[in-house]
N, C-alpha and C. Protein backbone atom coordinates (compact mmCIF):
# COMPACT_ATOMS: atom_id res chain seq x y z
N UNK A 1 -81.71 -59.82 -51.95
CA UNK A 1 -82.70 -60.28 -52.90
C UNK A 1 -82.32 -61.69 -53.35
N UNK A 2 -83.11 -62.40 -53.13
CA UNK A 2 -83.01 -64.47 -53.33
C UNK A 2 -83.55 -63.89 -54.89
N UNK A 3 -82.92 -64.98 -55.82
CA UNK A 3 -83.22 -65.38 -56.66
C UNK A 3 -83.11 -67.13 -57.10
N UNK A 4 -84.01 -67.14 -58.44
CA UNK A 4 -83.69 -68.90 -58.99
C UNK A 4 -82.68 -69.37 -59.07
N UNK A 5 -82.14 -70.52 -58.06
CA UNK A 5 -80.46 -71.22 -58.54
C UNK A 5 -80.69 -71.67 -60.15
N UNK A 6 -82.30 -71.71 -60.33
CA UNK A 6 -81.60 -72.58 -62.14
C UNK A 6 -82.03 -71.46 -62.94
N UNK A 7 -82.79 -70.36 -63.60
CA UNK A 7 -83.40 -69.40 -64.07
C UNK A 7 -82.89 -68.33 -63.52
N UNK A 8 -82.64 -67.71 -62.66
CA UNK A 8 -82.05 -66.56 -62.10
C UNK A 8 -83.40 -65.70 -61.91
N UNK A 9 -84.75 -65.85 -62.46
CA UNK A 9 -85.72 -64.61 -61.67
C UNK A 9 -85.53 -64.62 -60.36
N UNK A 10 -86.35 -63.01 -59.78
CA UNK A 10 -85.81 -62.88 -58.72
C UNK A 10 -87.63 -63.43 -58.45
N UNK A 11 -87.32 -64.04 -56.92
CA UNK A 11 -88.12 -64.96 -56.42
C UNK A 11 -88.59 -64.24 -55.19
N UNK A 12 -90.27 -64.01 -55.07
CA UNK A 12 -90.77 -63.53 -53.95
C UNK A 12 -91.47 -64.41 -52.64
N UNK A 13 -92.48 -64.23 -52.24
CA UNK A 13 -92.63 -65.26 -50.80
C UNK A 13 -93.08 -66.17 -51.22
N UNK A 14 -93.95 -66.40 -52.74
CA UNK A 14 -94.59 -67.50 -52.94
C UNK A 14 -93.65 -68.76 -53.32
N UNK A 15 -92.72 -67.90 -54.58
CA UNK A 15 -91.70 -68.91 -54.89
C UNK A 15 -91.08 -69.81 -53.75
N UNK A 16 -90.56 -69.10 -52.58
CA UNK A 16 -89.67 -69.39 -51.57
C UNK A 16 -90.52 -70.45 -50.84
N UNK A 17 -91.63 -70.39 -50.67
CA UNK A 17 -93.11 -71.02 -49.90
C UNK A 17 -93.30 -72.28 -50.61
N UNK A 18 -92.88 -72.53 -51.81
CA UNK A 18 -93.63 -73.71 -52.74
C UNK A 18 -92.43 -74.24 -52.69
N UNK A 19 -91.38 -73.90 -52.84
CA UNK A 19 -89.63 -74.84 -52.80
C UNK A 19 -90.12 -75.09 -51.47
N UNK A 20 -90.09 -74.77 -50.62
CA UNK A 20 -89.52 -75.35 -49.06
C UNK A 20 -91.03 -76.09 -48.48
N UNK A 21 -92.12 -75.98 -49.48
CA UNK A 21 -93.54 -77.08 -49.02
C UNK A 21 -92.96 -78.47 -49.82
N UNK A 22 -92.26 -77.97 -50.93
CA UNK A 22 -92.24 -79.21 -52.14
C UNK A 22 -90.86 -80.04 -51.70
N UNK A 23 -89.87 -79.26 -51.89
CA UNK A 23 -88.93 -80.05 -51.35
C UNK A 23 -87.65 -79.77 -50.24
N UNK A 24 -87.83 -78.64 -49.37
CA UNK A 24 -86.77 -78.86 -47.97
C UNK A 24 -87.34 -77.85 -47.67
N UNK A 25 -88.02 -77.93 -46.62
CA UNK A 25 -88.51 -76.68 -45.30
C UNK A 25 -87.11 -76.05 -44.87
N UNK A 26 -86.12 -76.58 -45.32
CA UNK A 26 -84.90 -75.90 -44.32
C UNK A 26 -83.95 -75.10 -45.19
N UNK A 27 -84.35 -75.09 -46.78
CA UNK A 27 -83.50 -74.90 -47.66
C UNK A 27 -83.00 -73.68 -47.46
N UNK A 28 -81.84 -73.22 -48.44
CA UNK A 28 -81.20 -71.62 -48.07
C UNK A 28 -81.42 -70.77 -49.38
N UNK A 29 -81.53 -72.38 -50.22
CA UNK A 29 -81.41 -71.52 -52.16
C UNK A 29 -82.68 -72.42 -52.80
N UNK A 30 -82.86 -71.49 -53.69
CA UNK A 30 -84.61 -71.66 -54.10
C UNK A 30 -84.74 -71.72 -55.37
N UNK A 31 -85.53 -72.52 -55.85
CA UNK A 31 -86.26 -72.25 -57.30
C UNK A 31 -87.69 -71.82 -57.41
N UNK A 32 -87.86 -71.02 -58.79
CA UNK A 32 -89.06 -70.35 -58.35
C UNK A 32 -89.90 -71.38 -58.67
N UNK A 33 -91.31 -71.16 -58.96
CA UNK A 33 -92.30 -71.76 -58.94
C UNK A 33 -92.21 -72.17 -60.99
N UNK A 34 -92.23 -71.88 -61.50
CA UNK A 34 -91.91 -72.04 -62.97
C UNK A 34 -90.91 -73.42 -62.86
N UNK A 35 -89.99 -73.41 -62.67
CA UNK A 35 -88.89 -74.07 -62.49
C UNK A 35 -89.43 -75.05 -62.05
N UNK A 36 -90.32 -74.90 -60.61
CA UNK A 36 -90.56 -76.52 -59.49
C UNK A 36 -91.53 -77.25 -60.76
N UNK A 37 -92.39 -76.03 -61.37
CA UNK A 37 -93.41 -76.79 -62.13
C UNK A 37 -92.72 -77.58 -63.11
N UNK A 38 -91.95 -77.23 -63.86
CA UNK A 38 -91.22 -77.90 -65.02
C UNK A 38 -90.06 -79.31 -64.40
N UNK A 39 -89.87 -79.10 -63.14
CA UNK A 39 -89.34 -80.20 -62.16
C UNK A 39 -90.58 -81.54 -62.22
N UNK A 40 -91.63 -80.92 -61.24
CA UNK A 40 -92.52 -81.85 -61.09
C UNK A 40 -93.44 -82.47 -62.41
N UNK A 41 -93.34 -81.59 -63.27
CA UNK A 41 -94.25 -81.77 -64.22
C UNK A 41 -95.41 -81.55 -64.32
N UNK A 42 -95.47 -80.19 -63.47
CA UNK A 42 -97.26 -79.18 -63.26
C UNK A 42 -97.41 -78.57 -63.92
N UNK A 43 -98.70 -77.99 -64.67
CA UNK A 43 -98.66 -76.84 -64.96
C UNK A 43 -98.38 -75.72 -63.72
N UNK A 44 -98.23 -74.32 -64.17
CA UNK A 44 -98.57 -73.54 -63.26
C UNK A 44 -99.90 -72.91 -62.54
N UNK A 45 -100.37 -73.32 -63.71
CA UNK A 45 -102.15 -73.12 -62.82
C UNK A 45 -102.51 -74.34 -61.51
N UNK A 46 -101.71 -75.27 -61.99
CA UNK A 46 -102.12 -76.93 -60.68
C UNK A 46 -101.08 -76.34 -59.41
N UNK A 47 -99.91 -75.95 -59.72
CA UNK A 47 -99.25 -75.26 -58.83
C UNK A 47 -100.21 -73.70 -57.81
N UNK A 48 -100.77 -73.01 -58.56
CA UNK A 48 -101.73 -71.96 -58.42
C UNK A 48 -102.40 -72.35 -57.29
N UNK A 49 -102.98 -73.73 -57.72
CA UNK A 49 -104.05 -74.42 -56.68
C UNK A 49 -103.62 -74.98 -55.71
N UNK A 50 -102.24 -75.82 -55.80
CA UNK A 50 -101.61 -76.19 -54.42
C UNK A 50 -101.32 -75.33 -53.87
N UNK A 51 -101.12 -74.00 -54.23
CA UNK A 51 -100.49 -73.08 -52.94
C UNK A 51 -102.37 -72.52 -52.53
N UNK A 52 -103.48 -72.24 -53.18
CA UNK A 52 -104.46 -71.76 -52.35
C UNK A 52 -105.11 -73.06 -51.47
N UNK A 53 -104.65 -73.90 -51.89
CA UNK A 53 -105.06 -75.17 -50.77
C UNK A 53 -104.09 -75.50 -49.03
N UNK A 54 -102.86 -75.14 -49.40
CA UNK A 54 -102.02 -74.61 -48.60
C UNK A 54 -102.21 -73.77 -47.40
N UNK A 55 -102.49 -72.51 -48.36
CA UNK A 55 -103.14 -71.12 -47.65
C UNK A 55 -103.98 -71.78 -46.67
N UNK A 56 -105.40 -72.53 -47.65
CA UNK A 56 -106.71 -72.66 -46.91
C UNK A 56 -106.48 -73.98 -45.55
N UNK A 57 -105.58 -74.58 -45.62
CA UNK A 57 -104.83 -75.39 -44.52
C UNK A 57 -104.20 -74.94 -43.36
N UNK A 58 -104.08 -73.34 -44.02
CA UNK A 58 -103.40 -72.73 -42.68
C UNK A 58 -102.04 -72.84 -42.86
N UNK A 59 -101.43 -73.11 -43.99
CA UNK A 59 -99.68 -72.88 -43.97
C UNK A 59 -99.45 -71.67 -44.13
N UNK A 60 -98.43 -71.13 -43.69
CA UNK A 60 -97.95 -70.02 -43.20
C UNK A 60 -96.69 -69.23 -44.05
N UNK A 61 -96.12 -70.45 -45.18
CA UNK A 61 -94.82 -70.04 -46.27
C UNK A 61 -95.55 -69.15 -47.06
N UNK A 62 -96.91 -68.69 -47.48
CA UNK A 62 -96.88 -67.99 -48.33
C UNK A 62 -97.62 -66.37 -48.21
N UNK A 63 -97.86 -65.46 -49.01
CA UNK A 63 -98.09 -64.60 -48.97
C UNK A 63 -99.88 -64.91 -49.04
N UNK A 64 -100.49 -63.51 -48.69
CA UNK A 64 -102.14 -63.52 -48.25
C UNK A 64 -102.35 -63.58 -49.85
N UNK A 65 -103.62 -64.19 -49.63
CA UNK A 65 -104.07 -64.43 -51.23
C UNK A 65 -104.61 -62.62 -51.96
N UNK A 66 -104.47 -62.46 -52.87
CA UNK A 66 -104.40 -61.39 -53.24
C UNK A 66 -105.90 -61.29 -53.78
């Protein structure tokens, strides 16, 4: 079970999907999506939308839209 190197939640496909779109496709350790947002300075709803724009692009890091 991966969890946040800075927060410690435990992190599922989306988290893992938005670290390695945002910053290293190759990474091994992850921050979740909370974290990238407070990095980049997103909300999490603008984050929300980059990953269904993602999806609708055909990237493949994340889980089926629910």
């Amino acid at each position: 079970m991966l969890v946040c190197m800075r927060c410690g939640k435990t992190l599922d496909r989306n988290d893992i999907g938005f670290h390695k779109k945002m910053i290293n496709r190759g990474a091994q350790q992850f921050c979740c999506i909370d974290c990238l947002c407070t990095h980049f300075g997103l909300t999490r709803a603008r984050a929300e939308e980059m990953i269904a724009q993602f999806r609708q692009s055909g990237c493949t890091l994340f889980d089926e839209e629910r």
